[in-house]
Protein backbone atom coordinates (compact mmCIF):
# COMPACT_ATOMS: atom_id res chain seq x y z
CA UNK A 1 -88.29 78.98 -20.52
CA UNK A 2 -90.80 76.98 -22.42
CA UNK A 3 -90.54 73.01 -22.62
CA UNK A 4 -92.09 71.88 -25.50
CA UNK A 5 -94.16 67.95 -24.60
CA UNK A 6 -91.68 65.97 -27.14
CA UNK A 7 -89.01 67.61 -25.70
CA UNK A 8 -90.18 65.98 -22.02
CA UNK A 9 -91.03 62.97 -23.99
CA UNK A 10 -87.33 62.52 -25.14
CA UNK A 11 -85.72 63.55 -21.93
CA UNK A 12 -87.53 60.89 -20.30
CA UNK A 13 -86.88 58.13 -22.98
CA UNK A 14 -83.10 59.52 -22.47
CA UNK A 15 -82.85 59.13 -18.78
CA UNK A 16 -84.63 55.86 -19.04
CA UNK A 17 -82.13 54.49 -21.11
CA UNK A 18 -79.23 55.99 -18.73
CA UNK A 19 -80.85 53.82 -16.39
CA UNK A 20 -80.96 50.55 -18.34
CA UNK A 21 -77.22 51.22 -19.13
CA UNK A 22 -76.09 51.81 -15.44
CA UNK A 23 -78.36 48.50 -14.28
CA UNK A 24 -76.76 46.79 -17.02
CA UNK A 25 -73.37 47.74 -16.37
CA UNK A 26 -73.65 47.13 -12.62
CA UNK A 27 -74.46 43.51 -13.66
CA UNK A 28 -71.45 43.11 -15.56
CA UNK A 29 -69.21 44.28 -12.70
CA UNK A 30 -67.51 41.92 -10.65
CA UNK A 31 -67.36 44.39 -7.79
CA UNK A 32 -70.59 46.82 -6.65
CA UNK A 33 -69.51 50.33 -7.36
CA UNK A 34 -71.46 53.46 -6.46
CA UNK A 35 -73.91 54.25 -8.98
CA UNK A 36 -72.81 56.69 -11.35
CA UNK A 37 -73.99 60.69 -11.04
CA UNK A 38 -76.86 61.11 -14.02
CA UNK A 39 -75.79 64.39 -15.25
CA UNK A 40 -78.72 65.72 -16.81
CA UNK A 41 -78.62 68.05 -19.85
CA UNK A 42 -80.90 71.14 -19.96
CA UNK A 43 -82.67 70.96 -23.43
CA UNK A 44 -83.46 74.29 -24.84
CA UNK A 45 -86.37 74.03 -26.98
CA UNK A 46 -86.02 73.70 -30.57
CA UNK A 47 -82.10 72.12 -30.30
CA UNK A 48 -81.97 68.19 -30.27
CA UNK A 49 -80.36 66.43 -27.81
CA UNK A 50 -77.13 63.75 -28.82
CA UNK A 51 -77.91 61.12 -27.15
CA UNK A 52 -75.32 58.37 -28.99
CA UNK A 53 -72.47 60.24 -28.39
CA UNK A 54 -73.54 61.20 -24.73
CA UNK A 55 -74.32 56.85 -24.71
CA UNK A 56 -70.79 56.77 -26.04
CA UNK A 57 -68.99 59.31 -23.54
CA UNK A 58 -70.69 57.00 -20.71
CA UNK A 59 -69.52 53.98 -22.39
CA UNK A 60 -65.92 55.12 -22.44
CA UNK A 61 -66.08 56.26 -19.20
CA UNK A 62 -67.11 53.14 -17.87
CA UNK A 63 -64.55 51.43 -19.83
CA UNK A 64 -61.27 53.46 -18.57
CA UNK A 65 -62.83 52.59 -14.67
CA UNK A 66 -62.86 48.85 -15.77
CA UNK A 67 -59.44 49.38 -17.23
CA UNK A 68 -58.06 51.34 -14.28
CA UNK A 69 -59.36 48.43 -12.00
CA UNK A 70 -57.64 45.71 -14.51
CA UNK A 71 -55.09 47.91 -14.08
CA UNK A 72 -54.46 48.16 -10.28
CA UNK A 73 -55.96 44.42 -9.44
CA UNK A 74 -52.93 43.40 -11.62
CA UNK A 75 -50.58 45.68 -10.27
CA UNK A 76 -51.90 43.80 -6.98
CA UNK A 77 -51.73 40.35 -9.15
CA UNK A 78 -47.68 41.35 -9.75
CA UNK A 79 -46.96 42.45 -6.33
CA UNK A 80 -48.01 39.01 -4.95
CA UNK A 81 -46.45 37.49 -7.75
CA UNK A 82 -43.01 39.08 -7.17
CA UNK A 83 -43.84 38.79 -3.10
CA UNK A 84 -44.03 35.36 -3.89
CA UNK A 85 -41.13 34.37 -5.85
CA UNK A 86 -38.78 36.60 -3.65
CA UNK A 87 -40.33 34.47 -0.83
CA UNK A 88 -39.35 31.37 -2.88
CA UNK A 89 -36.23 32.81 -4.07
CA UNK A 90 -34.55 33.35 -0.40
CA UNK A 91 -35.93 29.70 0.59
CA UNK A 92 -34.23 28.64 -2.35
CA UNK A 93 -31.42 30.45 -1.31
CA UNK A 94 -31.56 28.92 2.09
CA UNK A 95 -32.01 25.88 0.96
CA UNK A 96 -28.86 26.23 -1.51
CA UNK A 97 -26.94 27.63 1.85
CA UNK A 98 -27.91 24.37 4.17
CA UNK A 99 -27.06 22.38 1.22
CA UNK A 100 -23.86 23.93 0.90
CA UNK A 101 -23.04 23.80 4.82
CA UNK A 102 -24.18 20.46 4.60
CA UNK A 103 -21.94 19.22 2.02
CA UNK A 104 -19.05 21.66 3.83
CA UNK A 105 -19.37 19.82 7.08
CA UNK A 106 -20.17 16.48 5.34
CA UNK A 107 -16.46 17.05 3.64
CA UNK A 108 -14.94 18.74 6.55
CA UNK A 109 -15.72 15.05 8.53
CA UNK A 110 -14.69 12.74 5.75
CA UNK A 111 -11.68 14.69 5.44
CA UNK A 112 -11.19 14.62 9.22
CA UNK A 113 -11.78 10.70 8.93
CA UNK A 114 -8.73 10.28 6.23
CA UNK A 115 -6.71 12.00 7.91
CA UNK A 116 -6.81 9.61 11.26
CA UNK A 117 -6.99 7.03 8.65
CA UNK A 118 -3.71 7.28 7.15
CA UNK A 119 -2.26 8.52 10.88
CA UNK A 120 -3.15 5.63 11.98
CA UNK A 121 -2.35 3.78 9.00
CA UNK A 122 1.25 5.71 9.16
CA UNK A 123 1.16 4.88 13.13
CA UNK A 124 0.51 0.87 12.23
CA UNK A 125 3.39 1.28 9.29
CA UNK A 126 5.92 2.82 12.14
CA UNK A 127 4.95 0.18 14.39
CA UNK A 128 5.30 -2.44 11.98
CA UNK A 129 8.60 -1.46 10.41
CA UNK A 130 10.12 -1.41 13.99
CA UNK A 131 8.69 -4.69 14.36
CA UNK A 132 10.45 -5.36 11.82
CA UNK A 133 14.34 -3.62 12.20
CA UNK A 134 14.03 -5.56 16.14
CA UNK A 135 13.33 -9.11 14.15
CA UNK A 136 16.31 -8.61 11.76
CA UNK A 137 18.47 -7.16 14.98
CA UNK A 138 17.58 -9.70 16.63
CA UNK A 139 17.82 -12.28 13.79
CA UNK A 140 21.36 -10.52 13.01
CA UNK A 141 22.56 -11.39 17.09
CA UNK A 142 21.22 -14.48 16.99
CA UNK A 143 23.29 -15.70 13.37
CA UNK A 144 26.35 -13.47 15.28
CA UNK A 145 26.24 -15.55 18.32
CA UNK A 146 25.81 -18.97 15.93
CA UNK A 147 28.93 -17.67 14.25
CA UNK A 148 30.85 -17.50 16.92
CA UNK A 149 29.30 -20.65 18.53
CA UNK A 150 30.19 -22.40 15.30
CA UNK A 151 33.76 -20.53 14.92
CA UNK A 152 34.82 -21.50 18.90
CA UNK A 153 33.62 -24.99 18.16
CA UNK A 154 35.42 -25.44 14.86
CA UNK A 155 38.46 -23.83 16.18
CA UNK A 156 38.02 -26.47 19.35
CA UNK A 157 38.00 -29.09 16.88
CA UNK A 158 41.18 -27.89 14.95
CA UNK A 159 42.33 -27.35 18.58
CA UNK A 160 41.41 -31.15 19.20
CA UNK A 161 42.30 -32.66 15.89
CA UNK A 162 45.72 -30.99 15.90
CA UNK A 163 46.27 -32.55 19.29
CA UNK A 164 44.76 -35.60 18.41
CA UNK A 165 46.90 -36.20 15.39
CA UNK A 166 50.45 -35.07 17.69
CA UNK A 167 48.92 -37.61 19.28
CA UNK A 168 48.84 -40.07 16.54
CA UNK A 169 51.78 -38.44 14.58
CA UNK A 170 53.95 -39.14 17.71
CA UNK A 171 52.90 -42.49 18.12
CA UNK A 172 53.66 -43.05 14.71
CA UNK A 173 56.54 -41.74 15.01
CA UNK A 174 57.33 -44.34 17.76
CA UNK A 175 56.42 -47.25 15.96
CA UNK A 176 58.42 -45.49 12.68
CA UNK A 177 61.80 -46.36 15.12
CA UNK A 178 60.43 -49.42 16.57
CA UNK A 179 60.15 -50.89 12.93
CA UNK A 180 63.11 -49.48 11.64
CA UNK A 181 65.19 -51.06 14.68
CA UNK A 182 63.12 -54.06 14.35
CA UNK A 183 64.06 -54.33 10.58
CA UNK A 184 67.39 -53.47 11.18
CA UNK A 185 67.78 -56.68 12.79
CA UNK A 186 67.07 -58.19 9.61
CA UNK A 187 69.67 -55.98 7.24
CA UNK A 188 72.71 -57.11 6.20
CA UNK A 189 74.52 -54.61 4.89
CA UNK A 190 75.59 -54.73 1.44
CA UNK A 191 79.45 -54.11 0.65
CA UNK A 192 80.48 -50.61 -0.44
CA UNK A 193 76.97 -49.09 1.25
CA UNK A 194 78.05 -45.26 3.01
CA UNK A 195 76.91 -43.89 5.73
CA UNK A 196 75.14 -41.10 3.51
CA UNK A 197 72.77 -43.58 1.26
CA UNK A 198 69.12 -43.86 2.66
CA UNK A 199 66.57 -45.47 1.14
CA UNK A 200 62.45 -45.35 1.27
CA UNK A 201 60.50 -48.01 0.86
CA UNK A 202 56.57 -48.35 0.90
CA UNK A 203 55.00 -51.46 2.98
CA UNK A 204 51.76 -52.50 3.10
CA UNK A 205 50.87 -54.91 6.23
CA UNK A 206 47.87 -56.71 7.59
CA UNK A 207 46.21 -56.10 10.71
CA UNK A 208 48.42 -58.79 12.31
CA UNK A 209 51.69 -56.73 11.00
CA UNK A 210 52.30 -59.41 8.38
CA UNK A 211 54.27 -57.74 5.51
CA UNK A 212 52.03 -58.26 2.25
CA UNK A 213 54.16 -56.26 0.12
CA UNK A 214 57.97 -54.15 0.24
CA UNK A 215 58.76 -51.83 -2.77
CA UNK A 216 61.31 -49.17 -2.82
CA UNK A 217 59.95 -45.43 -2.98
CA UNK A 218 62.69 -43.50 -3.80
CA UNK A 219 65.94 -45.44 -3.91
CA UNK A 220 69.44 -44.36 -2.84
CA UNK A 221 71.24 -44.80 -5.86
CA UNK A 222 72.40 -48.23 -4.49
CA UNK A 223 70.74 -51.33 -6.32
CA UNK A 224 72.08 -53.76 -4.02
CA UNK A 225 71.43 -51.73 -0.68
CA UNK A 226 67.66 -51.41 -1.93
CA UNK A 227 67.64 -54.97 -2.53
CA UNK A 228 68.86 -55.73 0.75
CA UNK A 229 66.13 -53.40 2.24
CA UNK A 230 63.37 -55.67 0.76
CA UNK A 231 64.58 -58.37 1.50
CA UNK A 232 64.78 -57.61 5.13
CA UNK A 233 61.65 -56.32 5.50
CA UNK A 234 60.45 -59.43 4.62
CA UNK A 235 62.24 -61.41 5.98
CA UNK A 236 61.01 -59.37 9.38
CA UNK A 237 57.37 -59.86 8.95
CA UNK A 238 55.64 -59.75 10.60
CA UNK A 239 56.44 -56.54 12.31
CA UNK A 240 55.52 -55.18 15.56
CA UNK A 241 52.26 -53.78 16.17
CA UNK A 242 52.19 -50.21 17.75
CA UNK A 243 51.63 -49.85 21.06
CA UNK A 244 48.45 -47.86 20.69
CA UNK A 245 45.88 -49.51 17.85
CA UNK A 246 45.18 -45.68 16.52
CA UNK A 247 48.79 -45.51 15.39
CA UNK A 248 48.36 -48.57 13.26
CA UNK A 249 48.66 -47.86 9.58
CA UNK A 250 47.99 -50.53 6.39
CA UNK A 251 50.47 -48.46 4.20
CA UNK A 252 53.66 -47.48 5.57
CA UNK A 253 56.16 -45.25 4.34
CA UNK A 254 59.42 -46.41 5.76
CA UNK A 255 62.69 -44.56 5.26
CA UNK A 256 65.65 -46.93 6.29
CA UNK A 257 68.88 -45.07 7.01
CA UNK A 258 71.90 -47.74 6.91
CA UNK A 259 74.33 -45.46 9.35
CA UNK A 260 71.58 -46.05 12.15
């Protein structure tokens, strides 16, 4: 095989450029690769070499390794990211959980708390109403015993009025016959009076006995034995005093019986 001079002229302008392209490209590259294999093209004499399209199968080729390493750095890129937020997801989440257990034993206590609150507010309620039922009882036995106390004391009084006025009524009635046999003394009796006829007369005295005034109350049907009933009244002033000053009365009412 004969190689013609511009044929070795062009294959080494050709492989010099291959070599400004890989120097160039190995600048561009953020990471230092291997340098690519020169694959070198046998020229046979008299056919002409393509050297743009062979500049453009190297270009391409060194563009689908820069994509394929795009590619994988951000398949890397999304693997951290997703590491990442499924890190920050489960702290969330266990954040979210204390939270949560948190707020449940936070609750559980204040619900613990109301319930001794209103226990104890039930207990002090209890307590307070019993308080209350052993005032009244004892309120109630204490107004019970007062009744009675007042009902034994009135009923002693009745007991002691009742004998105090016997008393009195008694010695009234004493001094009833000592004035009527002290009047009778002064009576004449009228002609034509019976046995039967009684007459009442009201007499008002003075403390001494002295008769102030002698008026018939309810006569007995006999003008002239009323009259004579007046008259001795009067005419027996004054009249005794009784023997006991209680019995003493101002304003008598005297019934004079002429048979006695």
């Amino acid at each position: 095989m004969i190689f013609q001079l511009r044929h070795l002229l062009l294959a080494l302008l050709l492989h010099v450029l291959l070599f400004g392209l890989l120097a160039g490209g190995a600048q561009c590259s953020r990471k230092v690769t291997a340098p690519a294999v020169i694959q070198a093209t046998l020229v046979t004499p008299g056919k002409p070499v393509d050297a743009r399209a062979q500049q453009d199968e190297q270009r391409r080729r060194e563009l689908e390794r820069q994509r394929r390493e795009q590619e994988a750095r951000r398949k890397v890129e999304d693997q951290k990211q997703a590491e990442q937020k499924r890190l920050e997801d489960q702290k969330r989440a266990q954040e979210e959980k204390r939270k949560q257990s948190e707020f449940a034993e936070k609750k559980k206590k204040e619900e613990e708390a109301e319930r001794k609150r209103l226990e104890e507010e039930a207990r002090r309620r209890e307590q307070a109403e019993q308080e209350r039922k052993r005032r009244e009882q004892q309120r109630a036995e204490a107004l019970e015993r007062e009744l009675q106390e007042e009902t034994m004391r009135r009923a002693l009084e009745r007991e002691e009025q009742a004998r105090t006025q016997a008393e009195i009524d008694a010695k009234v009635a004493a001094w009833q016959v000592q004035l009527q046999n002290h009047i009778s003394k002064f009576w004449t009796r009228p002609p034509g009076t019976t046995q039967s006829a009684q007459s009442t007369v009201r007499v008002q005295l003075l403390p001494d006995g002295t008769v102030v005034s002698a008026k018939i109350a309810r006569g007995s049907g006999n003008p002239a034995l009323d009259r004579s009933v007046e008259d001795a009244v009067f005419r027996s002033s004054p009249l005794p005093l009784p023997a006991d000053p209680s019995a003493f009365d101002r304003d008598l009412i005297i019934t004079f019986v002429p048979a006695e």
